[in-house]
Protein backbone atom coordinates (compact mmCIF):
# COMPACT_ATOMS: atom_id res chain seq x y z
CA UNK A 1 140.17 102.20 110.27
CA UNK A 2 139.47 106.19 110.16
CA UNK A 3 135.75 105.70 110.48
CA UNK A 4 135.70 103.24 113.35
CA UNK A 5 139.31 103.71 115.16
CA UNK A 6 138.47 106.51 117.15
CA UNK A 7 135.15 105.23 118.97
CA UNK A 8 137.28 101.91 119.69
CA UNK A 9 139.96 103.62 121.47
CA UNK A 10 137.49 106.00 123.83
CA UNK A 11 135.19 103.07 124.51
CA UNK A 12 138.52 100.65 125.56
CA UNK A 13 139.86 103.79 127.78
CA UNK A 14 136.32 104.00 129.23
CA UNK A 15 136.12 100.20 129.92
CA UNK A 16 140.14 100.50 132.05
CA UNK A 17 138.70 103.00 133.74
CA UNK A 18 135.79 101.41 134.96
CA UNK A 19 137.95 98.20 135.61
CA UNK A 20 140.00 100.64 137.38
CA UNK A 21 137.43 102.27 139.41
CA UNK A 22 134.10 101.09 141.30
CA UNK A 23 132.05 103.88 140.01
CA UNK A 24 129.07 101.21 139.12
CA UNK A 25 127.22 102.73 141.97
CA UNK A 26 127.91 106.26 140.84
CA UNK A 27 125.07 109.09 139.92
CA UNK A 28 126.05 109.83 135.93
CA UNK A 29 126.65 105.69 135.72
CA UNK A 30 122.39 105.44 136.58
CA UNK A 31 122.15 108.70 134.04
CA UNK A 32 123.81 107.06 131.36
CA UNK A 33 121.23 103.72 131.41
CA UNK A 34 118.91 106.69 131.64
CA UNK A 35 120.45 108.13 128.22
CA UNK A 36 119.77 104.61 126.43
CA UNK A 37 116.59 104.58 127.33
CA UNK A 38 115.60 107.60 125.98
CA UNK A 39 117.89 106.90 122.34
CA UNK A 40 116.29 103.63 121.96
CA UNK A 41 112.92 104.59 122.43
CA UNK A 42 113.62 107.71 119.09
CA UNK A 43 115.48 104.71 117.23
CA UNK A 44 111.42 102.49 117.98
CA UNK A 45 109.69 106.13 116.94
CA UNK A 46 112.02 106.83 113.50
CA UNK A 47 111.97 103.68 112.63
CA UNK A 48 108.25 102.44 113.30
CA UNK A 49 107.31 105.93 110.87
CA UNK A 50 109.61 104.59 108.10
CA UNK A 51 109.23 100.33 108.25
CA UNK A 52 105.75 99.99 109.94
CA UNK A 53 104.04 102.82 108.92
CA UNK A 54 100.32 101.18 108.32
CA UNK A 55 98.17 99.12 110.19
CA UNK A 56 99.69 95.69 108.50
CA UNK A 57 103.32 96.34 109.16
CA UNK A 58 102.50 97.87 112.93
CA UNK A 59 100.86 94.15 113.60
CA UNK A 60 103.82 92.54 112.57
CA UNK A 61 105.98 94.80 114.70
CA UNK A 62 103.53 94.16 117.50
CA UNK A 63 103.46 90.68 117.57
CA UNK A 64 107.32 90.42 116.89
CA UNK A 65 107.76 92.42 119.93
CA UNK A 66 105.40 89.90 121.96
CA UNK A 67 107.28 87.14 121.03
CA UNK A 68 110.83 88.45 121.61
CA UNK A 69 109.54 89.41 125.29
CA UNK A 70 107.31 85.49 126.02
CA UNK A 71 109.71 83.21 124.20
CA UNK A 72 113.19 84.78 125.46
CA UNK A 73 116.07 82.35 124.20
CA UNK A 74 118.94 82.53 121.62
CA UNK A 75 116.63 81.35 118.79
CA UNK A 76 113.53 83.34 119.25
CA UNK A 77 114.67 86.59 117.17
CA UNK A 78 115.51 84.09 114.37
CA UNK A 79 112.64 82.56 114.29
CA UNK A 80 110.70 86.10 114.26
CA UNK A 81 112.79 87.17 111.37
CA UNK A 82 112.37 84.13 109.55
CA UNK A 83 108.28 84.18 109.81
CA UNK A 84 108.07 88.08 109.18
CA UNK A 85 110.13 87.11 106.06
CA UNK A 86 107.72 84.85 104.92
CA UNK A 87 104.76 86.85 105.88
CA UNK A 88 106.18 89.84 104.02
CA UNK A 89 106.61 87.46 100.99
CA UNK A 90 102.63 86.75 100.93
CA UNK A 91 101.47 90.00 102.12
CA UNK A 92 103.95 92.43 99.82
CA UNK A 93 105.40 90.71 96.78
CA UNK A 94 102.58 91.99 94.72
CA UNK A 95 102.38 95.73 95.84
CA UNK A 96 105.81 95.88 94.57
CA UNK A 97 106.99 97.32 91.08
CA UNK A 98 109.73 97.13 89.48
CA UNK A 99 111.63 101.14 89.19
CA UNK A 100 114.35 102.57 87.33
CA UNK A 101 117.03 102.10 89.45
CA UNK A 102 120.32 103.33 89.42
CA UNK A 103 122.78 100.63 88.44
CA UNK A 104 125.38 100.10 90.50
CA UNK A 105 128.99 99.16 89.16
CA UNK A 106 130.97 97.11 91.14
CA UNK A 107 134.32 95.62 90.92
CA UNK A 108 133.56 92.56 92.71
CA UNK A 109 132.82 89.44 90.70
CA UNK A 110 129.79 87.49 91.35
CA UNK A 111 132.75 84.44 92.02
CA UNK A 112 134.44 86.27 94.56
CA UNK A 113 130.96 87.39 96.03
CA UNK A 114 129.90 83.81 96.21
CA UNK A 115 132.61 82.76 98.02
CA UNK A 116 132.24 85.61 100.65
CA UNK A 117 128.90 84.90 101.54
CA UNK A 118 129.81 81.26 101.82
CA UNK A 119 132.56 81.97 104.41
CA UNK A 120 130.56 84.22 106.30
CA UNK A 121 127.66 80.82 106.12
CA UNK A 122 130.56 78.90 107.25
CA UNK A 123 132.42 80.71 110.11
CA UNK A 124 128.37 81.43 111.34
CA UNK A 125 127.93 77.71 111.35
CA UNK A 126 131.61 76.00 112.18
CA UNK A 127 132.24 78.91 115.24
CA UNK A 128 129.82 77.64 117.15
CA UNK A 129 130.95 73.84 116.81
CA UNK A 130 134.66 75.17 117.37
CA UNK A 131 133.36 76.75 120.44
CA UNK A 132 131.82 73.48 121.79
CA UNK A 133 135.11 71.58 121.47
CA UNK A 134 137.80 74.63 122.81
CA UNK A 135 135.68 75.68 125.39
CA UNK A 136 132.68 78.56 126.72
CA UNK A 137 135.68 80.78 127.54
CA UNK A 138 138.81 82.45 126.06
CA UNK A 139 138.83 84.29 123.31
CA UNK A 140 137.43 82.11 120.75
CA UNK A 141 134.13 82.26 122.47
CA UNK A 142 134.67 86.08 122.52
CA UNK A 143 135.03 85.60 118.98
CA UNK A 144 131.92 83.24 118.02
CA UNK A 145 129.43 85.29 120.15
CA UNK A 146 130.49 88.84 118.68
CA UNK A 147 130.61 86.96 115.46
CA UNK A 148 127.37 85.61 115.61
CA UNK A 149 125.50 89.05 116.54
CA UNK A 150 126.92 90.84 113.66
CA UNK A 151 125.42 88.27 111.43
CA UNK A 152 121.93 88.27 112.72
CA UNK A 153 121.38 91.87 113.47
CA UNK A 154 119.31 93.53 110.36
CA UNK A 155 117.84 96.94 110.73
CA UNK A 156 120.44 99.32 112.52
CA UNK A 157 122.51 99.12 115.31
CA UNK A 158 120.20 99.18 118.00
CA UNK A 159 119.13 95.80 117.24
CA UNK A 160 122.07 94.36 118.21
CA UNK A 161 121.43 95.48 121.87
CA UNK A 162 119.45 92.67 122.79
CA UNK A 163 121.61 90.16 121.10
CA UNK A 164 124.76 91.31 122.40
CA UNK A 165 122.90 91.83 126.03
CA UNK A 166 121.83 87.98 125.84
CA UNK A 167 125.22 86.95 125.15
CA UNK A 168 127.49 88.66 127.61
CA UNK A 169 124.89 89.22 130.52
CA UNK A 170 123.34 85.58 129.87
CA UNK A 171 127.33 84.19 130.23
CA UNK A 172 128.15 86.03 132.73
CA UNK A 173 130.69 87.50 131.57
CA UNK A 174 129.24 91.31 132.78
CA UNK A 175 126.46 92.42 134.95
CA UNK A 176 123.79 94.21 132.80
CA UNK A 177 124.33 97.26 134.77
CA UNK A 178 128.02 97.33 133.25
CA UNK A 179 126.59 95.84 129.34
CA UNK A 180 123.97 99.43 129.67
CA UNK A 181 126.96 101.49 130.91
CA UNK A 182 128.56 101.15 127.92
CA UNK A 183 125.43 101.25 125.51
CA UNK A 184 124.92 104.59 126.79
CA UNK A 185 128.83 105.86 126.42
CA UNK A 186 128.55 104.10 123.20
CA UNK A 187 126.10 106.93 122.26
CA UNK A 188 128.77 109.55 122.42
CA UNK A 189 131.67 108.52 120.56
CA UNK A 190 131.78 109.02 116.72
CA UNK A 191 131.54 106.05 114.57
CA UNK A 192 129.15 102.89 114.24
CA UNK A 193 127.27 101.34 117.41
CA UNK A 194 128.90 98.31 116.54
CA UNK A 195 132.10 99.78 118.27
CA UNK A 196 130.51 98.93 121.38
CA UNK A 197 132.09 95.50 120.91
CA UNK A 198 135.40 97.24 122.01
CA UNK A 199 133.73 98.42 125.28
CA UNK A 200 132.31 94.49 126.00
CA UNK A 201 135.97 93.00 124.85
CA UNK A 202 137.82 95.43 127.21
CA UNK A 203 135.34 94.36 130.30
CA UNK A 204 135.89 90.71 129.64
CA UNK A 205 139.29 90.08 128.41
CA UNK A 206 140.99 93.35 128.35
CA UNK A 207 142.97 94.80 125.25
CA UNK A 208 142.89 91.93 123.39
CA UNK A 209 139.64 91.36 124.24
CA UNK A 210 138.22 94.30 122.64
CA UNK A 211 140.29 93.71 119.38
CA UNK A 212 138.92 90.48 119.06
CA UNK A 213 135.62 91.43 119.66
CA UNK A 214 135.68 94.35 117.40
CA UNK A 215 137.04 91.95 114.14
CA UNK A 216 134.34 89.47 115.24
CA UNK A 217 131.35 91.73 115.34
CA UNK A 218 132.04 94.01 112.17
CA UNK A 219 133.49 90.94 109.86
CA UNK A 220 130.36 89.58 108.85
CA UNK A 221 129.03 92.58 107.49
CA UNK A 222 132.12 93.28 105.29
CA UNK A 223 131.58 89.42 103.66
CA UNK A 224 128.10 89.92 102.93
CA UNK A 225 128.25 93.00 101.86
CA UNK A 226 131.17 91.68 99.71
CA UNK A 227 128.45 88.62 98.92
CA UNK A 228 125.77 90.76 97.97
CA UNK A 229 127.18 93.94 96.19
CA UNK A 230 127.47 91.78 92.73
CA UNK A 231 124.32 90.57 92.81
CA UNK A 232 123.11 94.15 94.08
CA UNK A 233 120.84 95.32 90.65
CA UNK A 234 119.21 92.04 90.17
CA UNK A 235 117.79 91.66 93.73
CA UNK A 236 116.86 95.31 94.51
CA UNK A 237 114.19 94.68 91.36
CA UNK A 238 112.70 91.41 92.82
CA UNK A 239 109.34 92.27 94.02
CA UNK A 240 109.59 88.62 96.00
CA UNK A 241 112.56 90.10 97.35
CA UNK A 242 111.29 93.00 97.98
CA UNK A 243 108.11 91.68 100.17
CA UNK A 244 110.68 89.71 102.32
CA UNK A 245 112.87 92.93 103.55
CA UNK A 246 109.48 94.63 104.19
CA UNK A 247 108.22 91.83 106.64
CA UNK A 248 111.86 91.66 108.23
CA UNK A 249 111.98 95.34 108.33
CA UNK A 250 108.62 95.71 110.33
CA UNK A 251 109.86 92.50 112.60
CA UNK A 252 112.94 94.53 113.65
CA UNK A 253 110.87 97.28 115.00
CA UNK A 254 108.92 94.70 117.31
CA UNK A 255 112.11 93.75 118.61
CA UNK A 256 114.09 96.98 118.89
CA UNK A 257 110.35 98.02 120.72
CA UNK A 258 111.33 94.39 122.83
CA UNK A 259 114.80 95.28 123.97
CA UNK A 260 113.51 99.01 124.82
CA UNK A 261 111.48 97.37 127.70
CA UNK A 262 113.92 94.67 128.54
CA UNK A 263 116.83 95.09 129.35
CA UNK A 264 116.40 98.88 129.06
CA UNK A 265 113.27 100.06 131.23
CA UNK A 266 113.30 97.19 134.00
CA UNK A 267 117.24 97.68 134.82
CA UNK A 268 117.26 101.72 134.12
CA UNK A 269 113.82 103.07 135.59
CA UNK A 270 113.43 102.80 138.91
CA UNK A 271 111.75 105.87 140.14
CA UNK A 272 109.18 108.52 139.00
CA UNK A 273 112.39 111.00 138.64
CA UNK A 274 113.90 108.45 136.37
CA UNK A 275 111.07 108.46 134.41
CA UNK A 276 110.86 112.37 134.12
CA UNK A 277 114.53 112.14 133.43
CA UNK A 278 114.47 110.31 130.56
CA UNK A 279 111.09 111.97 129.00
CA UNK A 280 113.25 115.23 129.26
CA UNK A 281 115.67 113.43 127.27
CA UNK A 282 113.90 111.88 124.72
CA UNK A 283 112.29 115.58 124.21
CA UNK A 284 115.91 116.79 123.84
CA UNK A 285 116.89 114.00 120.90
CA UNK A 286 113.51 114.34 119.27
CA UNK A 287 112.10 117.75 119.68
CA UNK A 288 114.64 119.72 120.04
CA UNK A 289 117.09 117.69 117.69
CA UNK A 290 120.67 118.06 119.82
CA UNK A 291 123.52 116.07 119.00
CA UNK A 292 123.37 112.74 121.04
CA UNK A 293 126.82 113.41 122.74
CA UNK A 294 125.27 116.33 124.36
CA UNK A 295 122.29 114.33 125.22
CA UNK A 296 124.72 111.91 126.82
CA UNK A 297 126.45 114.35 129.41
CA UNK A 298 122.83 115.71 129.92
CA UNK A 299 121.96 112.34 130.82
CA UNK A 300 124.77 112.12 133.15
CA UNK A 301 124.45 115.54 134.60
CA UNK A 302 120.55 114.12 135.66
CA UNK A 303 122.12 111.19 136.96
CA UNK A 304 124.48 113.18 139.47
CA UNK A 305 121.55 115.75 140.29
CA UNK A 306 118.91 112.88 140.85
CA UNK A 307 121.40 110.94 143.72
CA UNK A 308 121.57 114.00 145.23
CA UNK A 309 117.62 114.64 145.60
CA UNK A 310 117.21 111.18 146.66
CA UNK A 311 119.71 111.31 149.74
């Protein structure tokens, strides 16, 4: 509640107030897909240096990130996950050894943990067929597709752009102009990226839109954390283990790399000052390490300045 709270309540008041106003048109609106472009494309650079740092793991990000973009449907990250998983298993299980590792104490039981990662397996699984007999609409389909993202994003919050993007652009429940809008105020506000379920909730079904999708999108991560935490010291050791999460780990950059060119560059970039607006950006979060709230209202700022050159 304290850590997330506060980035729920600014992004639902930003949401009214663009249901309020028609300010999709507007100069710091443009700025702000600006803004996401530039943030996404650090998130591809930190995390490419850390997860695909060598030639092997930069193929695998590579041809993730080919794949996402050709084969564009609701299964196709899956299925890249799934086959970097396996790949990783092959290509990494035996350059791992086994460490001392801090062992970590947990009050869960490994009961109680099994029965939270089966729930999580079951609401992912029974949502969907739920869905197909209530309805594509309401909140129940809210529910399922925030649901759903939560439990197949790995590898930060950025990832979750394209998923979320597929389902609430690809239902039409938003344009994507309004889905980047709120990406990019969803860089300002303390808290998770995740809280940018609030922002999508407001836009589609209003306050109890967003408190729906906000339960739905961060619930899976509290039962497999829940699921996982007891069994926590014996699979951190697992070199087979290991080799998986190193495959997956390189896939996610491929598709966070994916997502940066579509729906980011092709809906936010439109002219050469775009461009030179978001390079100045990206310098700004990089190079000269501000605080990505200031990098926001810069981003906005350029927005305003740009309509103005261009009429």
């Amino acid at each position: 509640m304290g850590f997330t709270l506060p980035s729920v309540i600014l992004l639902v008041l930003f949401a009214l107030f663009m249901q309020a106003f028609d300010v999709s048109q507007s100069g710091w609106i443009h700025g702000l897909k600006i803004v996401a472009v530039a943030i996404v494309a650090q998130a591809v650079l930190s995390m490419g240096q850390k997860l695909a740092p060598d030639r092997s793991r930069a193929t695998l990000a590579i041809l993730a990130a080919a794949i996402t973009l050709l084969w564009q449907t609701a299964v196709s990250q899956i299925v890249v996950l799934v086959i970097a998983g396996v790949a990783g298993y092959f290509m990494y299980k035996q350059s791992q050894q086994p460490g001392d590792y801090y062992r970590l104490t947990v009050a869960i039981s490994k009961r109680a943990g099994v029965v939270c990662f089966g729930l999580s397996l079951l609401l992912l699984v029974g949502l969907p067929l739920l869905r197909q007999l209530a309805g594509d609409e309401g909140l129940l389909a809210l529910f399922e597709s925030m649901y759903r993202s939560g439990s197949l994003v790995f590898g930060g919050g950025h990832v979750v752009l394209p998923l979320l993007e597929r389902e609430v652009v690809g239902a039409d429940w938003m344009s994507k102009a309004d889905f980047l809008t709120g990406y990019g105020v969803a860089q300002a506000v303390p808290g998770p990226l995740f809280t940018i379920a609030a922002y999508l909730g407001t836009m589609i079904s209003g306050v109890k839109g967003a408190v729906t999708a906000t339960i739905a999108i961060f619930l899976p991560a509290y039962l497999l954390m829940a699921g996982a935490l007891p069994f926590w010291n014996t699979l951190r050791q697992n070199p087979n283990v290991q080799g998986v999460l190193i495959g997956i780990n390189a896939a996610v950059v491929g598709i966070l790399l994916a997502a940066l060119y579509n729906p980011l560059w092709i809906t936010a970039i439109r002219e050469p000052a775009d461009f030179v607006l978001a390079l100045v950006l990206f310098g700004l979060l990089v190079y000269w390490k501000l605080p990505p709230w200031l990098v926001v209202a810069a981003g906005a700022a350029g927005g305003i300045a740009g309509m103005f050159i261009l009429t």
